[in-house]
C-alpha atoms as a PDB file:
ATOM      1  CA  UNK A   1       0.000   0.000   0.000  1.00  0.00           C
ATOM      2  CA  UNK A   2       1.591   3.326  -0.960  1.00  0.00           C
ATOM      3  CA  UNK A   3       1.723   6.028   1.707  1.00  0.00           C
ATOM      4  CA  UNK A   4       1.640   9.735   1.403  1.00  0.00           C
ATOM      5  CA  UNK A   5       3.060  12.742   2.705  1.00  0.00           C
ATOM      6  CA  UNK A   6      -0.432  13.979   4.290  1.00  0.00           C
ATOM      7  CA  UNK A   7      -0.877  10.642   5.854  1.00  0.00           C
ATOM      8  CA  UNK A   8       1.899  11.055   7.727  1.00  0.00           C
ATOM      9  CA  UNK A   9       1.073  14.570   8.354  1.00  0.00           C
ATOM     10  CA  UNK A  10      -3.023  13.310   9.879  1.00  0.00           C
ATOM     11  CA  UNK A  11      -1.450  10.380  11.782  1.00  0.00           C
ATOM     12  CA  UNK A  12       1.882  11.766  13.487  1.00  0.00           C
ATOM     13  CA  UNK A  13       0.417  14.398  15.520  1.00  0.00           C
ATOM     14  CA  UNK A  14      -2.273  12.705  16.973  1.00  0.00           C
ATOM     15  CA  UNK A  15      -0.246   9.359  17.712  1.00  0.00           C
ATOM     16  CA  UNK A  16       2.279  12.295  19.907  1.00  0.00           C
ATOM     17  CA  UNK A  17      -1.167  12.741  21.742  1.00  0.00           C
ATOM     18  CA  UNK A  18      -2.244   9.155  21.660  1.00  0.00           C
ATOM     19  CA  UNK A  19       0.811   8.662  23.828  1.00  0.00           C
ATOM     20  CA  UNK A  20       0.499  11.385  26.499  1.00  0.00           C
ATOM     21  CA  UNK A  21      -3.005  10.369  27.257  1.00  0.00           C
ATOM     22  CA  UNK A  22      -1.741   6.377  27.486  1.00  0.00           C
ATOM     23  CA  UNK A  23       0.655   7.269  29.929  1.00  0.00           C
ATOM     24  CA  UNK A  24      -1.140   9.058  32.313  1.00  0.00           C
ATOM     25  CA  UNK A  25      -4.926   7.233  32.173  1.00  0.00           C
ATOM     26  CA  UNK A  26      -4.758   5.030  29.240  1.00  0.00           C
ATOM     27  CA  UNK A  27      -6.848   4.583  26.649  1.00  0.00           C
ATOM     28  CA  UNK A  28      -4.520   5.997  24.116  1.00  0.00           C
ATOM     29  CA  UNK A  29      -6.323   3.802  21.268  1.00  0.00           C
ATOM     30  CA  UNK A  30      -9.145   6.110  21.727  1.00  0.00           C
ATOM     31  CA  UNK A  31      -7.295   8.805  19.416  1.00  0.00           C
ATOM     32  CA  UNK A  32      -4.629   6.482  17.540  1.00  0.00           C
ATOM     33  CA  UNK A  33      -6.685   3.996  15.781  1.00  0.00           C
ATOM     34  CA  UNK A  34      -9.176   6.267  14.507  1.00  0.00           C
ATOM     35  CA  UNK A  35      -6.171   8.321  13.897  1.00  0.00           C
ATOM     36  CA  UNK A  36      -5.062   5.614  10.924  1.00  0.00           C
ATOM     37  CA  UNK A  37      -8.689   5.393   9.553  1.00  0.00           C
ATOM     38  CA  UNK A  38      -9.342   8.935   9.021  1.00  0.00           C
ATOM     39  CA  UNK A  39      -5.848   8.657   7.129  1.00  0.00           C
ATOM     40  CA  UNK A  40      -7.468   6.129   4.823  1.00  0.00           C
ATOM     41  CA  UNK A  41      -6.123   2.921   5.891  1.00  0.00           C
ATOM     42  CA  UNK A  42      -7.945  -0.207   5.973  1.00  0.00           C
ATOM     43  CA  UNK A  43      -9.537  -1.664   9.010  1.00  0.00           C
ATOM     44  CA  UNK A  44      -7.527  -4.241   9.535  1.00  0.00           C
ATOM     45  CA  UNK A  45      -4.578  -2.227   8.111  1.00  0.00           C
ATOM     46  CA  UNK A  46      -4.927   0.492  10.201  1.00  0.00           C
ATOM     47  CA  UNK A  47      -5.366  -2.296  13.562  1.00  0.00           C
ATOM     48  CA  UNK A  48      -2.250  -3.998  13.038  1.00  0.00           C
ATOM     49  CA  UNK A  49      -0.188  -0.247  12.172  1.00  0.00           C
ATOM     50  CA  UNK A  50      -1.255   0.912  15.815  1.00  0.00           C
ATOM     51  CA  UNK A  51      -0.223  -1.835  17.419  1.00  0.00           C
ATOM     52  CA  UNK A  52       3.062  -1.146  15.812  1.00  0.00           C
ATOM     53  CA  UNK A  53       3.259   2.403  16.955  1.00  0.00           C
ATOM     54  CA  UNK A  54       1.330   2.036  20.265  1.00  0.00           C
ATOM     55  CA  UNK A  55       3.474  -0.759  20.945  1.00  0.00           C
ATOM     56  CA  UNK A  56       6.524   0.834  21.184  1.00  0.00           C
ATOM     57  CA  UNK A  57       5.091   3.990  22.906  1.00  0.00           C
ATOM     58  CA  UNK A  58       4.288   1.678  26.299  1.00  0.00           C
ATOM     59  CA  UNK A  59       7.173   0.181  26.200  1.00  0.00           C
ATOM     60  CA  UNK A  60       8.720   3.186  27.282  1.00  0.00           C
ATOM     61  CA  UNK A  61       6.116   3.884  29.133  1.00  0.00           C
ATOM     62  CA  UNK A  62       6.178   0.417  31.350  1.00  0.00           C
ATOM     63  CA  UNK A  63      10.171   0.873  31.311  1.00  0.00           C
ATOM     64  CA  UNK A  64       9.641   3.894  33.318  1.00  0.00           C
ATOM     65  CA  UNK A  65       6.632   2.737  35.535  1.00  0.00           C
ATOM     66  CA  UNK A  66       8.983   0.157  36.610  1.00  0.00           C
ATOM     67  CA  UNK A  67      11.931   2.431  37.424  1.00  0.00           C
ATOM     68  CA  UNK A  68       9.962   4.285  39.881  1.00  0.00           C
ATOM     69  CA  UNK A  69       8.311   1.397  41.346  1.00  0.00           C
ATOM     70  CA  UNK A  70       4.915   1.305  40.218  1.00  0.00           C
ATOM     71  CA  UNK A  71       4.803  -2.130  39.357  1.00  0.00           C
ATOM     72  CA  UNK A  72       4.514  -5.344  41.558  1.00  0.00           C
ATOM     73  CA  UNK A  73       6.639  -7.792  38.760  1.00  0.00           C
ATOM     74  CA  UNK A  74       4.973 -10.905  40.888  1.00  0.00           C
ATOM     75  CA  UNK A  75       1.270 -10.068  39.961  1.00  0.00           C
ATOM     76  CA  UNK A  76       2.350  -8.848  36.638  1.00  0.00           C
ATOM     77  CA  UNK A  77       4.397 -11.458  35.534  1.00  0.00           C
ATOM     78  CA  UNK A  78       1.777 -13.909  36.073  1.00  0.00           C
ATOM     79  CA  UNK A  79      -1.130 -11.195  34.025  1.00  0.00           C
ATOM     80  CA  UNK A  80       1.635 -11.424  31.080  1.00  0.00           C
ATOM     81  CA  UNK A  81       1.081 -15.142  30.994  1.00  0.00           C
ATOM     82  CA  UNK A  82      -3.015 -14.623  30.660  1.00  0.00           C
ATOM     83  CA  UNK A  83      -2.754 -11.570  28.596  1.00  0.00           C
ATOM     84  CA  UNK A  84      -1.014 -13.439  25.588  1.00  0.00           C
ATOM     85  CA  UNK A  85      -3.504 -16.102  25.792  1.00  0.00           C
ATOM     86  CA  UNK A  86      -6.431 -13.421  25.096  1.00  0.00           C
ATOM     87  CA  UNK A  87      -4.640 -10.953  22.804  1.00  0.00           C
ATOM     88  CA  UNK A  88      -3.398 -13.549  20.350  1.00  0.00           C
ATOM     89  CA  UNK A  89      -6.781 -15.381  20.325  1.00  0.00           C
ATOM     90  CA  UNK A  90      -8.494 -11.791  19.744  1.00  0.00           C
ATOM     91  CA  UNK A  91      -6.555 -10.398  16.994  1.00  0.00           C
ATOM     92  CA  UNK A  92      -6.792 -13.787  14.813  1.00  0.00           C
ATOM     93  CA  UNK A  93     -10.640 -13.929  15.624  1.00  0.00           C
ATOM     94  CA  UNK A  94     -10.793 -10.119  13.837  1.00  0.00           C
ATOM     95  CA  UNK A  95      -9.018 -11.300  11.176  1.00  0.00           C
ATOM     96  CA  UNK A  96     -12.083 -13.694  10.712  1.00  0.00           C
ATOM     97  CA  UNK A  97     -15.212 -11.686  11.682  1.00  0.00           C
ATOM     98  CA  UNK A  98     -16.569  -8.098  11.429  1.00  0.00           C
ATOM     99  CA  UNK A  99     -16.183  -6.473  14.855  1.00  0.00           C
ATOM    100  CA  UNK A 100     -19.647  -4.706  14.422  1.00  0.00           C
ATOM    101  CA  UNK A 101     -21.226  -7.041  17.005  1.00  0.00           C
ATOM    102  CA  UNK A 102     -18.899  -5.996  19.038  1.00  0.00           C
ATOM    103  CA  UNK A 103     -19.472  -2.591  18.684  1.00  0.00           C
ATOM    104  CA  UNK A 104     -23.194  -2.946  19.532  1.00  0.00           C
ATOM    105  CA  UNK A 105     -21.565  -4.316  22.565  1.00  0.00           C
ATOM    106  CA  UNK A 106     -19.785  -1.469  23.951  1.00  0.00           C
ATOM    107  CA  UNK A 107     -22.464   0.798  23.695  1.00  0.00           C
ATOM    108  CA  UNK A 108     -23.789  -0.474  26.726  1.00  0.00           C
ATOM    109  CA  UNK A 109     -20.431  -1.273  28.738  1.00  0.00           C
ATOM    110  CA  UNK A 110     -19.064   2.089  28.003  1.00  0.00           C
ATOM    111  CA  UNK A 111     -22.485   4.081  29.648  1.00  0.00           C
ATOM    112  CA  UNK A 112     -21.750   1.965  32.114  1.00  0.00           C
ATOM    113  CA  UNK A 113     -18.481   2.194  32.790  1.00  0.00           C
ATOM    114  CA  UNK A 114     -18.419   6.185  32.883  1.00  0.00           C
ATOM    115  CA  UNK A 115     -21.387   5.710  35.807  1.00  0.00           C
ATOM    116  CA  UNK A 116     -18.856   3.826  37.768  1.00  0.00           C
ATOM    117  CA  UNK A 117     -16.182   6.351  37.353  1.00  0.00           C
ATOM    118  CA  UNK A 118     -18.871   8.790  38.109  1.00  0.00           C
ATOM    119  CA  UNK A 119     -20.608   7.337  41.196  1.00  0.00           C
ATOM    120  CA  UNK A 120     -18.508   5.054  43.026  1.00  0.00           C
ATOM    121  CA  UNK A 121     -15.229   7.224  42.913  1.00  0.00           C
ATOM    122  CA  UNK A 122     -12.529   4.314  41.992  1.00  0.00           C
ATOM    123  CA  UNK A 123     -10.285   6.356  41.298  1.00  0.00           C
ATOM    124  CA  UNK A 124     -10.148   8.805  44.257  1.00  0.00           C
ATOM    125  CA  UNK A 125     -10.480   6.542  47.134  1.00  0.00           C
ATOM    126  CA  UNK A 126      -8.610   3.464  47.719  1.00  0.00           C
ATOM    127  CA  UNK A 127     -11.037   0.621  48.377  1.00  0.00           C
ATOM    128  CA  UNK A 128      -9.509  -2.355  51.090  1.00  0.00           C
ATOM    129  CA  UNK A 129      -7.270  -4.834  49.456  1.00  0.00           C
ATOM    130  CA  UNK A 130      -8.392  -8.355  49.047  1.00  0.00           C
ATOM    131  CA  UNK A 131      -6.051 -11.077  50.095  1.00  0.00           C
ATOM    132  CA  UNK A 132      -3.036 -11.346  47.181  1.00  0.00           C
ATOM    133  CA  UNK A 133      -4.076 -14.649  45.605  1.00  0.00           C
ATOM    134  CA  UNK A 134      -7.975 -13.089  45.165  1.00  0.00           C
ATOM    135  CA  UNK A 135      -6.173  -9.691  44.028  1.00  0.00           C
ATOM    136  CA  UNK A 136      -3.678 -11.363  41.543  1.00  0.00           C
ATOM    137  CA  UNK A 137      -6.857 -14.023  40.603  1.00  0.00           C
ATOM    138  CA  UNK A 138      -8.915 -11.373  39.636  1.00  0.00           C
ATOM    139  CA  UNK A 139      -6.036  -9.371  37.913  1.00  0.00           C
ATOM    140  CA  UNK A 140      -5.142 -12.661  35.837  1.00  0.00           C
ATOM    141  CA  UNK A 141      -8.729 -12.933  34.818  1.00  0.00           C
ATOM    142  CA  UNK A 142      -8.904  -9.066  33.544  1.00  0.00           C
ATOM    143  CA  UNK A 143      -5.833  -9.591  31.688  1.00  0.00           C
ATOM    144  CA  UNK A 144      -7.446 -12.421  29.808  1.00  0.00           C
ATOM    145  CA  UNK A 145     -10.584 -10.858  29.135  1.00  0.00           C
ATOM    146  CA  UNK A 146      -9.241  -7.631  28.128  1.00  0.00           C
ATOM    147  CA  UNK A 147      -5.917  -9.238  26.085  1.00  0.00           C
ATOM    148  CA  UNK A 148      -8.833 -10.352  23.979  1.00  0.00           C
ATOM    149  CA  UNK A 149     -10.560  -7.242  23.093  1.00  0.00           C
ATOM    150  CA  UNK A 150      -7.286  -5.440  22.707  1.00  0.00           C
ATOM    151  CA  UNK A 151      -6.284  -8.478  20.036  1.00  0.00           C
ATOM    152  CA  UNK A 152      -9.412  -7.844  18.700  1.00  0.00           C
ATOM    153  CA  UNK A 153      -9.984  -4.423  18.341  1.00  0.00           C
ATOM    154  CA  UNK A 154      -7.861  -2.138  20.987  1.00  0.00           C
ATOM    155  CA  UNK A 155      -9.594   1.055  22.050  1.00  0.00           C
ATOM    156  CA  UNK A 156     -10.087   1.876  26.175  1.00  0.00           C
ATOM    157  CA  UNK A 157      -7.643  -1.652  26.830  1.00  0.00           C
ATOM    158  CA  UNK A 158      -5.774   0.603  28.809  1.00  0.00           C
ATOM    159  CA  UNK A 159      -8.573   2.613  30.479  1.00  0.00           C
ATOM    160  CA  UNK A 160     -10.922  -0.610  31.013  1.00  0.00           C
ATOM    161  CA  UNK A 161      -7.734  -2.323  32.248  1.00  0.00           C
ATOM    162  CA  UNK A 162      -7.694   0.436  35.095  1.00  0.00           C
ATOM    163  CA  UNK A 163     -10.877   0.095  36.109  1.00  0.00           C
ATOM    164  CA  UNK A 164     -11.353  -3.317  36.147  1.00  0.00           C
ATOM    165  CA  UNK A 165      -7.728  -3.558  38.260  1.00  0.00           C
ATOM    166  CA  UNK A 166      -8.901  -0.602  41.036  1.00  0.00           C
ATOM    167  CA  UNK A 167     -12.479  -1.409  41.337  1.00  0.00           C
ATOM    168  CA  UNK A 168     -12.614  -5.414  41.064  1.00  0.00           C
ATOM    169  CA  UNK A 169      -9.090  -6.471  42.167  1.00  0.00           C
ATOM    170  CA  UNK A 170      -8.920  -3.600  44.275  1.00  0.00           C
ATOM    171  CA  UNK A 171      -5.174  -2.454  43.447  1.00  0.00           C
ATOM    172  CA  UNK A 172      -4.109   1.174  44.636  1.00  0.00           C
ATOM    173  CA  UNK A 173      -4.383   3.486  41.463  1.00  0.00           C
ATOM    174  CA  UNK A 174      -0.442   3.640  40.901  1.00  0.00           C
ATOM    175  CA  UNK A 175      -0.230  -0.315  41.054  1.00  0.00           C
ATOM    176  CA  UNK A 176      -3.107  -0.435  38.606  1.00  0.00           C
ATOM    177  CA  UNK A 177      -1.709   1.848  36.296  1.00  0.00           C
ATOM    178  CA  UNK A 178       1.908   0.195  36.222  1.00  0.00           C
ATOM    179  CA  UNK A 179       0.034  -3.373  35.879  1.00  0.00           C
ATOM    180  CA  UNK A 180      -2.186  -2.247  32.800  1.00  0.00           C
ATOM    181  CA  UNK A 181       1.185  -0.863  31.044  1.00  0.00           C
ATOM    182  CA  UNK A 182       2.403  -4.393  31.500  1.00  0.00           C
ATOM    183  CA  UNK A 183      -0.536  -6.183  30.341  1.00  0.00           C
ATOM    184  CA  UNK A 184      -1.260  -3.461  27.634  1.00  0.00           C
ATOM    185  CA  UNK A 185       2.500  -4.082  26.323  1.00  0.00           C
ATOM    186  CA  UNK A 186       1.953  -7.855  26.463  1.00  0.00           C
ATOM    187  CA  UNK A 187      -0.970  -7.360  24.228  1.00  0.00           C
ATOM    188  CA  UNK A 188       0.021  -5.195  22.368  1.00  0.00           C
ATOM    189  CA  UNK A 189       3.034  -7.390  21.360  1.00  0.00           C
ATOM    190  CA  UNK A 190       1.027 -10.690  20.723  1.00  0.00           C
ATOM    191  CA  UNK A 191      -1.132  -9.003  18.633  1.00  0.00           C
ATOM    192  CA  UNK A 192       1.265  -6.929  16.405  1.00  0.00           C
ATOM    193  CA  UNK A 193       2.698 -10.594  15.697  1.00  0.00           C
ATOM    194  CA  UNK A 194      -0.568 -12.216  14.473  1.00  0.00           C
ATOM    195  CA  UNK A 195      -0.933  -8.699  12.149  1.00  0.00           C
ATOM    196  CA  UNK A 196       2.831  -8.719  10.744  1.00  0.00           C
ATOM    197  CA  UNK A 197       2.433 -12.474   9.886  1.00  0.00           C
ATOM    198  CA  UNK A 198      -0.749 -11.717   7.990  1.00  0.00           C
ATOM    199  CA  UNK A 199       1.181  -8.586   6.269  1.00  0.00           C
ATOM    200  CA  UNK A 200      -1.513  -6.082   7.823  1.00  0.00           C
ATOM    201  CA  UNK A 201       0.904  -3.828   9.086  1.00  0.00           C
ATOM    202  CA  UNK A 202       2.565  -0.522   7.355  1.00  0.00           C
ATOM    203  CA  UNK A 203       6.161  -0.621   8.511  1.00  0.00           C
ATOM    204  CA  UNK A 204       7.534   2.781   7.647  1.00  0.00           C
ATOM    205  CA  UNK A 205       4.343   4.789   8.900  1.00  0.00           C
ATOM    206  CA  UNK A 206       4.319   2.870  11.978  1.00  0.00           C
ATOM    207  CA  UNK A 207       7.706   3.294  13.305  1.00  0.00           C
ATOM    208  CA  UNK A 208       7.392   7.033  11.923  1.00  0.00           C
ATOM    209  CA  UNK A 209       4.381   7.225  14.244  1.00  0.00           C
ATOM    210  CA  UNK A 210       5.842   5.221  17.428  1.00  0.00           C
ATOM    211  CA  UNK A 211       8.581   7.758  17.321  1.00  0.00           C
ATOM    212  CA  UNK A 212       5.516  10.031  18.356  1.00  0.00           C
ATOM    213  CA  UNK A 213       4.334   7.828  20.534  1.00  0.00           C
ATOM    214  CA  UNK A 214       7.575   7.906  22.515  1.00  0.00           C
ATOM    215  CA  UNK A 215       7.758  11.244  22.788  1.00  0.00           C
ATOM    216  CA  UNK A 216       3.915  11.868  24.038  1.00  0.00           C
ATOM    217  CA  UNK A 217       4.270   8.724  26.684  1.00  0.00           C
ATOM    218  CA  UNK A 218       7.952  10.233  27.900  1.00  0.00           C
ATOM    219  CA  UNK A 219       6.104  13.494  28.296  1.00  0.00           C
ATOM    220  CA  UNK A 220       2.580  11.622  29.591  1.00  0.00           C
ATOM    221  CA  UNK A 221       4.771   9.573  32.621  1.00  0.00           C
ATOM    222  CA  UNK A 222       6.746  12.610  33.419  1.00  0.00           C
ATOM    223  CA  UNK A 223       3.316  14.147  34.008  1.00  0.00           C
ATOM    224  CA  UNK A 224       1.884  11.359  36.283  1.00  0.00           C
ATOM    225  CA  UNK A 225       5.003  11.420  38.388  1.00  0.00           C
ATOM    226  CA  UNK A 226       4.312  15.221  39.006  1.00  0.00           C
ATOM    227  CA  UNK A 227       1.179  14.303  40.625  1.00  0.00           C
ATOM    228  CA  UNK A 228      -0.946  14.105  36.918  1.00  0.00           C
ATOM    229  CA  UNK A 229      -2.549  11.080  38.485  1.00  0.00           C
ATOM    230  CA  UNK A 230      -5.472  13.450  39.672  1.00  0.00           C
ATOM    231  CA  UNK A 231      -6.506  14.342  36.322  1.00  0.00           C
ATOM    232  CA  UNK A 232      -6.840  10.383  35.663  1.00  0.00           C
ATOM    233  CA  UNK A 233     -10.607  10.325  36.444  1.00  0.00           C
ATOM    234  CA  UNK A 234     -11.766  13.403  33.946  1.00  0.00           C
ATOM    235  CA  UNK A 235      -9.541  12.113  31.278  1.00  0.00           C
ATOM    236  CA  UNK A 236     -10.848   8.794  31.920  1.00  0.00           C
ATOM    237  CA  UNK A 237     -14.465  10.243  31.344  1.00  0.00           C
ATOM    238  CA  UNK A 238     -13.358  11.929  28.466  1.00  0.00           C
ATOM    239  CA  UNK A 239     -11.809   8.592  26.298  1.00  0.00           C
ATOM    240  CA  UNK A 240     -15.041   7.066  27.810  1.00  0.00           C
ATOM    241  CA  UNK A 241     -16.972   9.855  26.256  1.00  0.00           C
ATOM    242  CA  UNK A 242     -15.222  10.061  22.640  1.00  0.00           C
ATOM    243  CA  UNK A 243     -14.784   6.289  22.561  1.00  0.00           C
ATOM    244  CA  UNK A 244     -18.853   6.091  22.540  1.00  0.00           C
ATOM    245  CA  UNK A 245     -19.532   9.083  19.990  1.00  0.00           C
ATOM    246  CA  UNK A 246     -16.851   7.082  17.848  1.00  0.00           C
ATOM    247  CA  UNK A 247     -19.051   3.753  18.156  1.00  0.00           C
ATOM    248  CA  UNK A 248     -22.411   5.343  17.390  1.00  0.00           C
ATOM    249  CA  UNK A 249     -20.845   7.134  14.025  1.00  0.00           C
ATOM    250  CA  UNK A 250     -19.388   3.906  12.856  1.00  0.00           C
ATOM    251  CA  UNK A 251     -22.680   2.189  13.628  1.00  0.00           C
ATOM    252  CA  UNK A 252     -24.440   4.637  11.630  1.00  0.00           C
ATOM    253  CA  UNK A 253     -22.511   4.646   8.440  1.00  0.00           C
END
C-alpha cells in the first residue's frame, strides 16, 4: 500500500497525543486507531499499524513505571502469561469476523463504565485490598478478558484495564496503572505478531508514528510522576466519552 506525505502529516500528531493520554490514564487507542482510519487505511490495516506504533510507545512507558516502582513484577508477571492467551486469540478472531457485534456491545459497557467512574469514585479513594491470591486471581482474569478485546480491536484496553484492576481487584491506582502498562505491552506485542504475519501492518508509517508515541508517553509519565494522576478520572471520562460518539458514528454509516 503506498503512503503519502499527508498521511503522515493526519497520523503523526495525533499518535504524539495518543501517547500522552496512554501514559497518564490510558486509553490511548481512543485517538490512535481512529487516527489511521481517518488517514485512509484499511480496518484491519490500520489495527495492526497501531499496534506497531502504540506498541513501542508503552514500552517506554512500562520501562519507566517500573523504574519508579509502580509495578509489583509478581502479579504482573503472572497477568503477562493470561494476557497473551487473550490478545493472540483476539486479533486472529478479527481477522475472521466483522467487529460490528462488538461494537453494539460497547455501547452499553461504556455508559456503564463512565457511571462507575462517576458514582462510586474508583479512582479517588482506595477501596480495602483483598487477600493477594484473590487480588492477583482477579487481575489474571482481567488480563485475559481484556488481552482479547485489545487483540481484537484495541480502544479503552488501557482505560478498562484500570478500572477493572482498582475497582474489582482492588489495586491502589499507581499499582493499577503500572500493571495495565504491563498487560497493555503484552498485548500489544502478541497481537502486532498475528498482524505482521498476515502482512496487515505498514512498517515505515508505523515506526514514523511510534517515534511520536515515545515522545507523548515520555512526556505523559513525566506528568503522572508530578502528581498528573489526579486528572486520571476526567480524562478517563473523556476517552469514555469520545470512545462512545466514535461507536455510534461507525454504527451509523
Amino acid at each position: 500500500m503506498d503512503i503519502t506525505a499527508l498521511q503522515f502529516v493526519i497520523v503523526c500528531p495525533l499518535i504524539f497525543l495518543a501517547g500522552f493520554v496512554d501514559a497518564v490514564a490510558g486509553g490511548g487507542g481512543l485517538i490512535s486507531l481512529p487516527a489511521y482510519m481517518l488517514a485512509g487505511l484499511p480496518v484491519h490495516m490500520a489495527i495492526g499499524t497501531n499496534k506497531l506504533s502504540s506498541g513501542m510507545g508503552t514500552a517506554l512507558t512500562t520501562w519507566r513505571y517500573s523504574r519508579s516502582g509502580y509495578i509489583p513484577w509478581r502479579q504482573a508477571g503472572l497477568c503477562v502469561v493470561c494476557a497473551l492467551i487473550g490478545s493472540s486469540a483476539g486479533a486472529n478472531l478479527a481477522l475472521l469476523i466483522s467487529d460490528r457485534f462488538f461494537k453494539v456491545i460497547m455501547l452499553f459497557i461504556l455508559p456503564l463504565s463512565a457511571f462507575y467512574v462517576l458514582r462510586y469514585s474508583a479512582l479517588d479513594v482506595q477501596k480495602a485490598p483483598y487477600s493477594e491470591r484473590k487480588t492477583v486471581l482477579l487481575s489474571m482474569a482481567a488480563a485475559v478478558v481484556i488481552g482479547a478485546y485489545d487483540g481484537f480491536y484495541g480502544p479503552g484496553t488501557g482505560t478498562f484495564l484500570i478500572l477493572l484492576l482498582t475497582a474489582v481487584a482492588h489495586m491502589p491506582l499507581q499499582s493499577a496503572n503500572g500493571v495495565s502498562k504491563v498487560i497493555n505491552l503484552t498485548t500489544n506485542l502478541a497481537a502486532l505478531a498475528v498482524y505482521v504475519m498476515n502482512g496487515k501492518v505498514i512498517f515505515v508509517l508505523g515506526l514514523a508514528a511510534g517515534c511520536f508515541s515515545l515522545a507523548g508517553n515520555y512526556i505523559g509519565t513525566r506528568f503522572f510522576d508530578k502528581g498528573g494522576a489526579k486528572v486520571v478520572k476526567p480524562l478517563m471520562l473523556a476517552v469514555l466519552t469520545l470512545f462512545f460518539v466514535k461507536i455510534c458514528a461507525d454504527l451509523m454509516a
